[in-house]
N, C-alpha and C. Protein backbone atom coordinates (compact mmCIF):
# COMPACT_ATOMS: atom_id res chain seq x y z
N UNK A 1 23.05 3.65 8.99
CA UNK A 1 22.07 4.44 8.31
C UNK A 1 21.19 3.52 7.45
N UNK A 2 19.85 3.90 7.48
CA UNK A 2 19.39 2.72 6.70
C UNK A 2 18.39 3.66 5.26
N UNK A 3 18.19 3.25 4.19
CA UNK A 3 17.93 3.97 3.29
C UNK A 3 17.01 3.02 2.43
N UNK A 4 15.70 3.97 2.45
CA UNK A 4 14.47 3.13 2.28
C UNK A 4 14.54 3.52 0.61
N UNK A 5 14.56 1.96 -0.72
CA UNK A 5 14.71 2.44 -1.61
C UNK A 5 12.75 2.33 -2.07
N UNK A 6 12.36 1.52 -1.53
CA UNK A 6 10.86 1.62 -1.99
C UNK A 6 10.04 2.92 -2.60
N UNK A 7 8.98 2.65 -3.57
CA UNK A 7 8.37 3.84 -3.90
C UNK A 7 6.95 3.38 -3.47
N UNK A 8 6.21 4.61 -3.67
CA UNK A 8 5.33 4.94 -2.97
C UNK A 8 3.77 3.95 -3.57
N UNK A 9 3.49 3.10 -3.67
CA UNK A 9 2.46 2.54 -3.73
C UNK A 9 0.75 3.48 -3.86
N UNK A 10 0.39 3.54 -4.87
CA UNK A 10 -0.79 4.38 -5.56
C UNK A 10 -1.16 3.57 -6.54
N UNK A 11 -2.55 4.09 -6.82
CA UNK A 11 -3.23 3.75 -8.18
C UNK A 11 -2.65 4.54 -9.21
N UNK A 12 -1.36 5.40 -9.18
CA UNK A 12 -1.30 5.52 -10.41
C UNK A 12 0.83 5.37 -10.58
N UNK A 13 0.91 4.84 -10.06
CA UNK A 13 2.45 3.71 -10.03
C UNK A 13 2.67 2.69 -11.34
N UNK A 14 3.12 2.88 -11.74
CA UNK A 14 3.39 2.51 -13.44
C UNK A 14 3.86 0.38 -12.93
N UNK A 15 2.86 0.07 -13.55
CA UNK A 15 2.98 -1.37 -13.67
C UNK A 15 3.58 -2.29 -15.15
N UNK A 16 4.13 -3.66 -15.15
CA UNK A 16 4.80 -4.16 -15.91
C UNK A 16 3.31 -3.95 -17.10
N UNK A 17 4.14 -3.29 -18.49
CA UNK A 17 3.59 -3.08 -19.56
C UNK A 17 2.13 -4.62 -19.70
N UNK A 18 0.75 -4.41 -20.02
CA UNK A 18 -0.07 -5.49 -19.76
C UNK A 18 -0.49 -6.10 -18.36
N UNK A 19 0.40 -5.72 -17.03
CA UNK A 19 -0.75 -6.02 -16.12
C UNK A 19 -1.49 -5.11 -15.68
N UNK A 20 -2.03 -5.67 -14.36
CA UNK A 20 -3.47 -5.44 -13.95
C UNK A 20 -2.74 -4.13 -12.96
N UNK A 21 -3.40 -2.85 -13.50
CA UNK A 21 -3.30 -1.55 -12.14
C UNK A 21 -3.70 -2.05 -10.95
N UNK A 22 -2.87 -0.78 -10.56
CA UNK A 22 -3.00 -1.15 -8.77
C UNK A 22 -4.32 -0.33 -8.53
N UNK A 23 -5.53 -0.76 -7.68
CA UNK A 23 -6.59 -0.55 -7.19
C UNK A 23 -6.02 -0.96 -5.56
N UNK A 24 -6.80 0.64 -5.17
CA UNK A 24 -6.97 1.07 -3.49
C UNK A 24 -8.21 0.94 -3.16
N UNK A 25 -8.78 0.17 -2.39
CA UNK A 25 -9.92 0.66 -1.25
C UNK A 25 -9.46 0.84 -0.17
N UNK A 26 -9.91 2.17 0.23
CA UNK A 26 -9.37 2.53 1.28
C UNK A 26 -10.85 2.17 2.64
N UNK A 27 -11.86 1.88 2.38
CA UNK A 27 -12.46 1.31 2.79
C UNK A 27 -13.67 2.05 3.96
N UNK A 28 -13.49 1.72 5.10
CA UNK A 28 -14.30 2.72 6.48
C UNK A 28 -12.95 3.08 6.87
N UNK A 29 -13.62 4.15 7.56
CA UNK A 29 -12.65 4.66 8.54
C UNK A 29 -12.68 4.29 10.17
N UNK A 30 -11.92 4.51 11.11
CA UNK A 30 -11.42 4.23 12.35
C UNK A 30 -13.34 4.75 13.39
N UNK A 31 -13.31 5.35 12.78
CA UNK A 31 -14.22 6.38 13.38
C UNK A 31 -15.57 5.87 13.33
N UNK A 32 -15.82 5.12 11.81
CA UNK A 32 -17.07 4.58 11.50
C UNK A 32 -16.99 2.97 11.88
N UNK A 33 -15.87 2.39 12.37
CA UNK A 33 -15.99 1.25 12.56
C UNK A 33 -15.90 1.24 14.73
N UNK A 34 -15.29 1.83 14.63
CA UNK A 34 -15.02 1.90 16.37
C UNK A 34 -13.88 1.83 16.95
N UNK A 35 -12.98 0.94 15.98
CA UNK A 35 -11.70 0.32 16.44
C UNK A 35 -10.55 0.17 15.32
N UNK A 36 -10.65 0.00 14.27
CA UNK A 36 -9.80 0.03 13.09
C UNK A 36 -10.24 0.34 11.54
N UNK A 37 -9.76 0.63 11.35
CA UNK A 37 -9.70 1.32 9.79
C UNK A 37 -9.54 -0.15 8.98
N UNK A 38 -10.56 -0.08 7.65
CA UNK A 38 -10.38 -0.98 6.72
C UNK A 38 -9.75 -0.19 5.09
N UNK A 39 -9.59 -1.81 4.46
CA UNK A 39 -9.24 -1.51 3.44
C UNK A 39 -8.55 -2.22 2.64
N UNK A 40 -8.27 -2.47 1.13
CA UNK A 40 -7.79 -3.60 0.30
C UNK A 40 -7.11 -3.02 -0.68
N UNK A 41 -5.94 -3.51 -0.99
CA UNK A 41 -5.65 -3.76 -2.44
C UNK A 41 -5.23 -4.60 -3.57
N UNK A 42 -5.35 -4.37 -4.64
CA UNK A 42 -5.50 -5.57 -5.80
C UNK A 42 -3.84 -4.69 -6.59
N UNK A 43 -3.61 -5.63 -6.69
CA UNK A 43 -2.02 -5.47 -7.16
C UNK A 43 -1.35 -6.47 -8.53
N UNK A 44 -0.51 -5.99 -9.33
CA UNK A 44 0.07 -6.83 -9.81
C UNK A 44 1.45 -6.70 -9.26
N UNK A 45 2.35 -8.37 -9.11
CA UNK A 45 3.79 -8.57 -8.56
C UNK A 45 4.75 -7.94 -9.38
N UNK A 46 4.19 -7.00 -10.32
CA UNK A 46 5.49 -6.04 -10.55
C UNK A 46 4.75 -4.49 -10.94
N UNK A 47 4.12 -4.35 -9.69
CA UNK A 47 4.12 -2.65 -9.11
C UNK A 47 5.27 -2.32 -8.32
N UNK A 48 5.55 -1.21 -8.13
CA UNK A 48 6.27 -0.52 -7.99
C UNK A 48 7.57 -1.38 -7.21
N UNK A 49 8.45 -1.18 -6.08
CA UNK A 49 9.51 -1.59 -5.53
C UNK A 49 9.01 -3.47 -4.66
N UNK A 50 9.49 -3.56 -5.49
CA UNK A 50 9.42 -5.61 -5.36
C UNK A 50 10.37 -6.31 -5.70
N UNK A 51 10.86 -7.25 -5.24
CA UNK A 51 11.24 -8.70 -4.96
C UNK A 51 10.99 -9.36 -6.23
N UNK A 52 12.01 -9.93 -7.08
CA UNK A 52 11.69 -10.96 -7.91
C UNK A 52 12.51 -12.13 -7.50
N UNK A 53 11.68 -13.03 -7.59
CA UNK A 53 12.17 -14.51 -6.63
C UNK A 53 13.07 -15.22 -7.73
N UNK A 54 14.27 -15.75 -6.98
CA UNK A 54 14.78 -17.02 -8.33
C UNK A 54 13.55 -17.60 -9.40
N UNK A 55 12.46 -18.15 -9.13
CA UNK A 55 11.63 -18.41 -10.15
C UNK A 55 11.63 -17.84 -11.32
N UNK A 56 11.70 -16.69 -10.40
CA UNK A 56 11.13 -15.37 -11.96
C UNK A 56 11.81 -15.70 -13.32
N UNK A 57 13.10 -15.95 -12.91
CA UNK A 57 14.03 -16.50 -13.93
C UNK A 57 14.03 -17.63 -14.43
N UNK A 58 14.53 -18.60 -13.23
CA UNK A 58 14.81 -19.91 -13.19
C UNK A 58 13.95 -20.56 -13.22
N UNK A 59 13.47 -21.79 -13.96
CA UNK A 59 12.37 -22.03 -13.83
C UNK A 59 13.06 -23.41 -13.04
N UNK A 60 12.23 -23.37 -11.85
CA UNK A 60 12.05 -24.44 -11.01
C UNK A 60 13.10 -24.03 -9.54
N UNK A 61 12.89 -22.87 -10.04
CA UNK A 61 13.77 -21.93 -8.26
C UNK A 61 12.83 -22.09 -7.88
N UNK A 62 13.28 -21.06 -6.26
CA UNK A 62 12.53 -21.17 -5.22
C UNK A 62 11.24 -19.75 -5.52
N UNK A 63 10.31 -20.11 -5.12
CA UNK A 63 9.36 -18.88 -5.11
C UNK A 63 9.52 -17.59 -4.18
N UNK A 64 9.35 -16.44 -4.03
CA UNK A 64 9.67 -15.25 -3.41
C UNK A 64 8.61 -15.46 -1.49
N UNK A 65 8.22 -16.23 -1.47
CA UNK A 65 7.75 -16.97 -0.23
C UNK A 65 9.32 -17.58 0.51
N UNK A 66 9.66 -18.46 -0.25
CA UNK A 66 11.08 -18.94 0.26
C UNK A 66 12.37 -18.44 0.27
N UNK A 67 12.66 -16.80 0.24
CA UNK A 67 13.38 -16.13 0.43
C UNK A 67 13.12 -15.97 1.72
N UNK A 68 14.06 -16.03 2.13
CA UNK A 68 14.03 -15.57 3.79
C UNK A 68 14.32 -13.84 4.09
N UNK A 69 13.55 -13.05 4.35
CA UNK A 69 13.48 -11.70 4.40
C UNK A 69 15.19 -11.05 5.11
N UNK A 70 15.94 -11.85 5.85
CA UNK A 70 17.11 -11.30 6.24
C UNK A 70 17.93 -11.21 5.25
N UNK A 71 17.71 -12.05 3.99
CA UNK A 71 18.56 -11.66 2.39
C UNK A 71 18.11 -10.21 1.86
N UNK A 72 17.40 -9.65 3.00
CA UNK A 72 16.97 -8.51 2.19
C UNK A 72 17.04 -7.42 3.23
N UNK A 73 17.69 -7.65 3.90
CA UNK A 73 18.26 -6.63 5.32
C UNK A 73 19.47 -6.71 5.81
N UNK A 74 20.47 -5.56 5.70
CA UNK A 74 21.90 -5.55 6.16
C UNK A 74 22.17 -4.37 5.24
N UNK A 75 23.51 -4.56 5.91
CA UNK A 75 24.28 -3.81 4.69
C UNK A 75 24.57 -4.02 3.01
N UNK A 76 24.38 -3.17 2.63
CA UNK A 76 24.50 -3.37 1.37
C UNK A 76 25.92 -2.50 0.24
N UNK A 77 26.35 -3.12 -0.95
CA UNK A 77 27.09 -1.87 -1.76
C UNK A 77 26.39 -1.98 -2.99
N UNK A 78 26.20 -0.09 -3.20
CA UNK A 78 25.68 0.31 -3.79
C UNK A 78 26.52 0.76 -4.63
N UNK A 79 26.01 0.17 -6.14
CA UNK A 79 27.00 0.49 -7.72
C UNK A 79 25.73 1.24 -8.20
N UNK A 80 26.61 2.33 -8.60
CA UNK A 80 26.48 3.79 -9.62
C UNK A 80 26.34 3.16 -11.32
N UNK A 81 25.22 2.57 -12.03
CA UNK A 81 25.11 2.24 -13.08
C UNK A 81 23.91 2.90 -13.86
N UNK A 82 24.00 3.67 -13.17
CA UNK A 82 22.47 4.88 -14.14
C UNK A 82 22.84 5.59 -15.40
N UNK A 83 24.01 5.36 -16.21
CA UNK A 83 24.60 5.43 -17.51
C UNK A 83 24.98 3.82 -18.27
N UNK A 84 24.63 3.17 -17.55
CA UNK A 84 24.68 1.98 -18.40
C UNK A 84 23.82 1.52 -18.93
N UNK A 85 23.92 1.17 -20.20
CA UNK A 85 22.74 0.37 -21.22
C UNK A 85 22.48 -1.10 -20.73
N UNK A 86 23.64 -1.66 -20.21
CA UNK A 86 23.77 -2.94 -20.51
C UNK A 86 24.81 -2.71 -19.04
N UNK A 87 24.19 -3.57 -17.80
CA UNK A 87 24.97 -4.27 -16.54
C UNK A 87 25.53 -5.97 -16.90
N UNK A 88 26.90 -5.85 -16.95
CA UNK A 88 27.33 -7.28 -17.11
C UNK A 88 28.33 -8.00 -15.96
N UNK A 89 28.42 -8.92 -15.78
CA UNK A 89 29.06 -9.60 -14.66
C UNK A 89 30.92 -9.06 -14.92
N UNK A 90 31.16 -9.24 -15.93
CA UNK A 90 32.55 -8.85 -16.62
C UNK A 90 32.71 -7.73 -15.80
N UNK A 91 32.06 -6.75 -16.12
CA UNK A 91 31.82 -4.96 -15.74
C UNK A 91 31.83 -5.01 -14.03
N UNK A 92 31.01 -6.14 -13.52
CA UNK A 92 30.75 -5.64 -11.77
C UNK A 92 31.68 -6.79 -11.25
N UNK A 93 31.94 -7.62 -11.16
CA UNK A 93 33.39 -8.97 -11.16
C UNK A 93 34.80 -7.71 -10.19
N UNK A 94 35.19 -6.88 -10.50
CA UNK A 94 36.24 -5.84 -10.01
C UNK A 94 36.02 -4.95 -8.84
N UNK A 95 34.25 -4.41 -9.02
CA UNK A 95 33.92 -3.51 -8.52
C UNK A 95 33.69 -3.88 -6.75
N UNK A 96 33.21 -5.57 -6.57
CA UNK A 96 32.83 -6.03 -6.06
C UNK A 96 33.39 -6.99 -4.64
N UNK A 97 33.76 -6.23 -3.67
CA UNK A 97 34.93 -7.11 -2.75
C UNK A 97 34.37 -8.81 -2.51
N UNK A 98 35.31 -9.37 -2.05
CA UNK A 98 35.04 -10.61 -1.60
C UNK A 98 34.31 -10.83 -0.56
N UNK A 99 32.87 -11.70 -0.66
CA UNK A 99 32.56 -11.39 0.87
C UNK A 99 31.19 -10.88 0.64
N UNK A 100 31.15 -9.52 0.11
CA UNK A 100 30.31 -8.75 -0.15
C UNK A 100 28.77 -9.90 -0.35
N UNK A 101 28.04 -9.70 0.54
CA UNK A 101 26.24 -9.98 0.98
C UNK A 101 25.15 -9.68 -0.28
N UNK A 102 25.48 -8.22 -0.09
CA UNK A 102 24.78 -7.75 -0.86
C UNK A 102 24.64 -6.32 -1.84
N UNK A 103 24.13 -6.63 -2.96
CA UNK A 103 24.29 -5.36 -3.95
C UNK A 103 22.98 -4.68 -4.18
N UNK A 104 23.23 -3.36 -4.58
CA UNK A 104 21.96 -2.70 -4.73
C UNK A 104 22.73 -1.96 -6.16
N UNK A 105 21.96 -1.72 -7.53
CA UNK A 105 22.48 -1.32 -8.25
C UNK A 105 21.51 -0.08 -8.72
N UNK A 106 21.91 1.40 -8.79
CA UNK A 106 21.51 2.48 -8.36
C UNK A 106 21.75 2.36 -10.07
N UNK A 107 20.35 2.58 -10.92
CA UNK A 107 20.20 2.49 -12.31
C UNK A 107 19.20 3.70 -12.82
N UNK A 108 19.25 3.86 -14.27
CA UNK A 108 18.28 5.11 -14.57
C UNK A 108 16.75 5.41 -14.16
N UNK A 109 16.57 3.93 -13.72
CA UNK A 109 15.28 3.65 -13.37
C UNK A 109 14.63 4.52 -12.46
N UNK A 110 15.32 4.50 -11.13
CA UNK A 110 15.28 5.33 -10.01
C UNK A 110 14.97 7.06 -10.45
N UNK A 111 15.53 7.04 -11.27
CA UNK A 111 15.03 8.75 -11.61
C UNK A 111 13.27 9.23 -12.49
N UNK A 112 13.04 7.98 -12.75
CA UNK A 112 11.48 8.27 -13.30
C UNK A 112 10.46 8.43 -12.65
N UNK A 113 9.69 9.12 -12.58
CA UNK A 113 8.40 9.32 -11.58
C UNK A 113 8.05 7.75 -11.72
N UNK A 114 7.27 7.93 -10.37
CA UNK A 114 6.51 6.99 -9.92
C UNK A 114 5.62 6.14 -10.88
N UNK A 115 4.89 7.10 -11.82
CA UNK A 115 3.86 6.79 -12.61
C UNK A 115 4.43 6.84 -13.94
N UNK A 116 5.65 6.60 -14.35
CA UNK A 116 6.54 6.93 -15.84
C UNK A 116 7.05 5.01 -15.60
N UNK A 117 7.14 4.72 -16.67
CA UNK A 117 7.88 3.15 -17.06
C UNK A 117 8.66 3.60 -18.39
N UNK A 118 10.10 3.21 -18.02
CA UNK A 118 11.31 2.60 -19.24
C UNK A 118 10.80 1.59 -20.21
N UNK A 119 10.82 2.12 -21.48
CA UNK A 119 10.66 1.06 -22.11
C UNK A 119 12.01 0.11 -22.14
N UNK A 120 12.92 0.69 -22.24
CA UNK A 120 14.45 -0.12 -22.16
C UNK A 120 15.08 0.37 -20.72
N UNK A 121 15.60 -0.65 -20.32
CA UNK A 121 16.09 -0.36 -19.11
C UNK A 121 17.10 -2.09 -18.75
């Protein structure tokens, strides 16, 4: 089963507090061009469901270019932490079999509209 956690990409998708909104041109249509539909958008790298690369953190990781997209396809286990203030390694260390690829951590976040941002989270 595969379970799409992405949200829906709009101009009005709540971006990191100070950047730049997401702007749509949706452009011509199929009809007025002959053969394909145009169109652009201007984004900041933390709209809605995204990828933060080791960099983000680390300074002198790898950039989100050098992730190889199969780290981001398979199976996954999914931890129930949408009552926690605070996710700590101590806390997920038990929860977590040996082996285990990859985690997805199902947090309060997920329950806010699209266009709503946590100040704490």
């Amino acid at each position: 089963m595969i379970h799409d956690i992405t949200r829906k990409v709009s101009d009005t998708i709540a971006v990191w507090p100070g950047d730049r909104l997401v702007q749509l041109n949706h452009g011509e249509t199929t009809g007025e061009l002959g053969s394909a539909s145009t169109g652009s958008i201007l984004t900041s790298l933390h709209a809605g469901t995204h990828l933060d690369a080791p960099a983000h953190l680390f300074p002198g990781g790898p950039g989100v270019d050098l992730v190889p997209l199969e780290a981001c396809l398979g199976e996954a286990l999914v931890i129930d932490c949408h009552e926690a203030a605070v996710i700590e390694a101590e806390t997920l260390e038990p929860l977590v079999p040996a082996g285990t690829r990859r985690v997805l951590f199902k947090t309060r976040a997920g329950a806010r509209p699209d266009d709503g941002w946590l100040e704490t989270w």
